[in-house]
C-alpha atoms as a PDB file:
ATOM      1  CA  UNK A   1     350.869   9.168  51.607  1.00  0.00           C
ATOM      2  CA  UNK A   2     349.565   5.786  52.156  1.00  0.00           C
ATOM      3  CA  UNK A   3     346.461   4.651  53.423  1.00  0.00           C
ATOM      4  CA  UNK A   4     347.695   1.902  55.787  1.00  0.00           C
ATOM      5  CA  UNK A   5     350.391   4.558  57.449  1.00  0.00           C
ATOM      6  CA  UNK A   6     347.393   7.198  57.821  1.00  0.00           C
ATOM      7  CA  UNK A   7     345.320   4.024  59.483  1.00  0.00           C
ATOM      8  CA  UNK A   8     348.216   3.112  61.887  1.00  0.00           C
ATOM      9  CA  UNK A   9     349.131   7.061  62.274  1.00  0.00           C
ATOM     10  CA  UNK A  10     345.356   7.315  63.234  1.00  0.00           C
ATOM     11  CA  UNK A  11     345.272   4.131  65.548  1.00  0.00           C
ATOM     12  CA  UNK A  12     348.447   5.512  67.650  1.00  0.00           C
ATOM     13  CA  UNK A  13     346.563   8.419  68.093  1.00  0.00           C
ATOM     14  CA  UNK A  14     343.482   6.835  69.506  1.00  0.00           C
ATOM     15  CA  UNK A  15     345.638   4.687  71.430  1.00  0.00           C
ATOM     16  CA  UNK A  16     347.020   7.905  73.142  1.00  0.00           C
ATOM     17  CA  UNK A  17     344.250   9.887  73.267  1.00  0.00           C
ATOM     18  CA  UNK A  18     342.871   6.645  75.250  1.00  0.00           C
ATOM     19  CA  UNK A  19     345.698   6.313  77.665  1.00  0.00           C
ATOM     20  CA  UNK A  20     345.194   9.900  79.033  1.00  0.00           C
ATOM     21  CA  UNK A  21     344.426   9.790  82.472  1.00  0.00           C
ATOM     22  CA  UNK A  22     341.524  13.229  81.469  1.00  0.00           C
ATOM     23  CA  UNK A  23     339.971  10.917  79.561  1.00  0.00           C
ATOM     24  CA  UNK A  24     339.914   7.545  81.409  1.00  0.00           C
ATOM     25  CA  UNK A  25     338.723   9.993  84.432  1.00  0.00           C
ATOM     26  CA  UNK A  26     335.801  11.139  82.000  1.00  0.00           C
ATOM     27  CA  UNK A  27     334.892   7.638  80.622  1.00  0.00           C
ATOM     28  CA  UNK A  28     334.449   6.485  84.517  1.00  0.00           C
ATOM     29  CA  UNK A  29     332.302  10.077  85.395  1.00  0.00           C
ATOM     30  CA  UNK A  30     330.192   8.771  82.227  1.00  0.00           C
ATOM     31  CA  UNK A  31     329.629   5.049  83.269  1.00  0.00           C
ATOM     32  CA  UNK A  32     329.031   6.456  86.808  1.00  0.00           C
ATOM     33  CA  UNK A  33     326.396   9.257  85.410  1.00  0.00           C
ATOM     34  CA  UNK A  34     324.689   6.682  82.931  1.00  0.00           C
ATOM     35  CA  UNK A  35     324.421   3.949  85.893  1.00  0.00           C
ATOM     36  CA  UNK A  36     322.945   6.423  88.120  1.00  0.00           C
ATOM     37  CA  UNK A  37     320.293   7.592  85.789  1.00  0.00           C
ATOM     38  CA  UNK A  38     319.386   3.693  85.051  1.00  0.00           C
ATOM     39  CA  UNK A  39     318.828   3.439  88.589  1.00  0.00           C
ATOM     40  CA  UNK A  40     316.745   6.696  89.026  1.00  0.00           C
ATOM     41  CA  UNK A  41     313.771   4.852  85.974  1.00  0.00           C
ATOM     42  CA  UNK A  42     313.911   1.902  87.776  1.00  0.00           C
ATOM     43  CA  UNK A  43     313.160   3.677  90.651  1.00  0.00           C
ATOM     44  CA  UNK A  44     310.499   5.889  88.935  1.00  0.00           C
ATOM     45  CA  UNK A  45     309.088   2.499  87.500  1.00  0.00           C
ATOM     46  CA  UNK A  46     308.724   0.418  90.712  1.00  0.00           C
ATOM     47  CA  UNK A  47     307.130   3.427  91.907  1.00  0.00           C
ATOM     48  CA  UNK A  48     304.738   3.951  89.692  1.00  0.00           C
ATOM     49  CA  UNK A  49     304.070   0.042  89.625  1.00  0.00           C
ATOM     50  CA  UNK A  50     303.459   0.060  93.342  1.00  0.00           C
ATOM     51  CA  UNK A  51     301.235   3.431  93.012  1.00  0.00           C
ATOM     52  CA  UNK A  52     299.034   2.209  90.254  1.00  0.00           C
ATOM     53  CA  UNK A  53     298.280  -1.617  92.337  1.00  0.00           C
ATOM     54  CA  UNK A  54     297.855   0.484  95.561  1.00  0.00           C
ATOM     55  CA  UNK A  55     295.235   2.853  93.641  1.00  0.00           C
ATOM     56  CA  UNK A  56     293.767  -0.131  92.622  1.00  0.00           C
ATOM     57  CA  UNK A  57     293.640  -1.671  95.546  1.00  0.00           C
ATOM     58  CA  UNK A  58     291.817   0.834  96.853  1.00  0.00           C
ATOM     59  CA  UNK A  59     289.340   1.352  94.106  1.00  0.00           C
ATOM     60  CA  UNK A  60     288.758  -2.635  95.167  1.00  0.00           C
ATOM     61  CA  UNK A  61     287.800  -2.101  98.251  1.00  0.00           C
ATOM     62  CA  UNK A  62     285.723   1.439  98.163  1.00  0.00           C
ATOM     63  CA  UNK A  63     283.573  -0.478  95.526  1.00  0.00           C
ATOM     64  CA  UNK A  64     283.422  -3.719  97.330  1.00  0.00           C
ATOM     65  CA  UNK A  65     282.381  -0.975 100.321  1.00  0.00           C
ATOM     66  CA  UNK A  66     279.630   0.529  97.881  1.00  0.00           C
ATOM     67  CA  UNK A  67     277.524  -2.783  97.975  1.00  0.00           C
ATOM     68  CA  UNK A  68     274.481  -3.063  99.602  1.00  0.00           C
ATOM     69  CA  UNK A  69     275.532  -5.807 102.501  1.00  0.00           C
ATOM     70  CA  UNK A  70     273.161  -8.413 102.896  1.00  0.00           C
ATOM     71  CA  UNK A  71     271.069  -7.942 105.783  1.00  0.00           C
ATOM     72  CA  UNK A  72     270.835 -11.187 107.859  1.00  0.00           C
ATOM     73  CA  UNK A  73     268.196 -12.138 110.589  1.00  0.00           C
ATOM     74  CA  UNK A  74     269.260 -11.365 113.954  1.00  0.00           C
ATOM     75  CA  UNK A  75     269.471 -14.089 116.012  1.00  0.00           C
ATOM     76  CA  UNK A  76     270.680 -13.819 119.797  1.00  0.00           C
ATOM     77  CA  UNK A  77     271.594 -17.154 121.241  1.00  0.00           C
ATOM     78  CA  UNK A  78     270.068 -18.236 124.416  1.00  0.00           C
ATOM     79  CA  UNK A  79     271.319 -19.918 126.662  1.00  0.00           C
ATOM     80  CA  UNK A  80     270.132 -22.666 129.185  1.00  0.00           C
ATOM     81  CA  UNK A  81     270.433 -20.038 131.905  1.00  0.00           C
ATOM     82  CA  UNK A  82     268.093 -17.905 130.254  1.00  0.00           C
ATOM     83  CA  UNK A  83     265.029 -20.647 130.195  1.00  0.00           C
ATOM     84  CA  UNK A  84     264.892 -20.973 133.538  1.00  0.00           C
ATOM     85  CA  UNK A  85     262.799 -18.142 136.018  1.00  0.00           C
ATOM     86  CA  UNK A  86     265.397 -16.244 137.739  1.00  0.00           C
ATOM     87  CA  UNK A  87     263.643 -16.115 141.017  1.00  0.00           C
ATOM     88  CA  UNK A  88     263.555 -19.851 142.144  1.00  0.00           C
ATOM     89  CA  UNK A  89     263.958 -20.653 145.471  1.00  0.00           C
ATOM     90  CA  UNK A  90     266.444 -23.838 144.264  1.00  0.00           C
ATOM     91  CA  UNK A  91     269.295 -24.031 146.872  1.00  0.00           C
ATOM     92  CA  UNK A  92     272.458 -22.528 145.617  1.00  0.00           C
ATOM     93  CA  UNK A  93     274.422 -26.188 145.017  1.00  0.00           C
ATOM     94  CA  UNK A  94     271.702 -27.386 142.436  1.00  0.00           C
ATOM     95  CA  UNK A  95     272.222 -23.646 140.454  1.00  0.00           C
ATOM     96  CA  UNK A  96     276.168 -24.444 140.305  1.00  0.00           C
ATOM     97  CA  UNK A  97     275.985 -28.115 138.985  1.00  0.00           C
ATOM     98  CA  UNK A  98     273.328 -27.058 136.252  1.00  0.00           C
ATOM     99  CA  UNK A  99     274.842 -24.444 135.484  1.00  0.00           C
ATOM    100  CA  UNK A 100     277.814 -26.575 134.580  1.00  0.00           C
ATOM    101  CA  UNK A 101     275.964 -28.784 133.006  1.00  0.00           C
ATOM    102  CA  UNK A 102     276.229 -31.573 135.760  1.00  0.00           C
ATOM    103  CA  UNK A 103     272.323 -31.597 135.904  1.00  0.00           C
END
């Protein structure tokens, strides 16, 4: 027997084996199967991308939390309303135009 007829022999059986509807069927169940479980570690990666900066995050602000804040003077603001004595005997007009700021 000759090699090259046992290579072409070998290729027409590939070449049938291929054309079988079984196996195109199983060849499109694999692509499907190995597509689907590409999809699934992306997922799993985002997620765990997404979980880690979120823990993060958080471990951010509960130590930004734990400092001791700053404690500032307290300081009310006072108004013009305030400085004057609150029983006057002023006429009500004069209250109304300082009070806007007219006097």
């Amino acid at each position: 027997m000759n090699f090259k007829d046992t290579w072409f022999t070998a290729e027409q059986k590939a070449l049938d084996l291929s054309k079988r509807p079984a196996l195109k069927r199983f060849n499109e169940i694999c692509v499907n199967v190995i597509h689907t479980v590409f999809l699934l570690l992306l997922c799993v990666l985002v997620f765990t991308f997404l979980l880690a900066l979120a823990i993060v995050e958080l471990g951010i602000t509960k130590l930004n939390s734990l400092k001791k804040p700053v404690e500032e003077d307290q300081v009310t603001e006072v108004s013009e309303k305030d400085l004057y004595p609150q029983n006057t005997s002023e006429p009500e007009v004069i209250k109304k135009m300082r009070d806007a700021g007219q006097l």
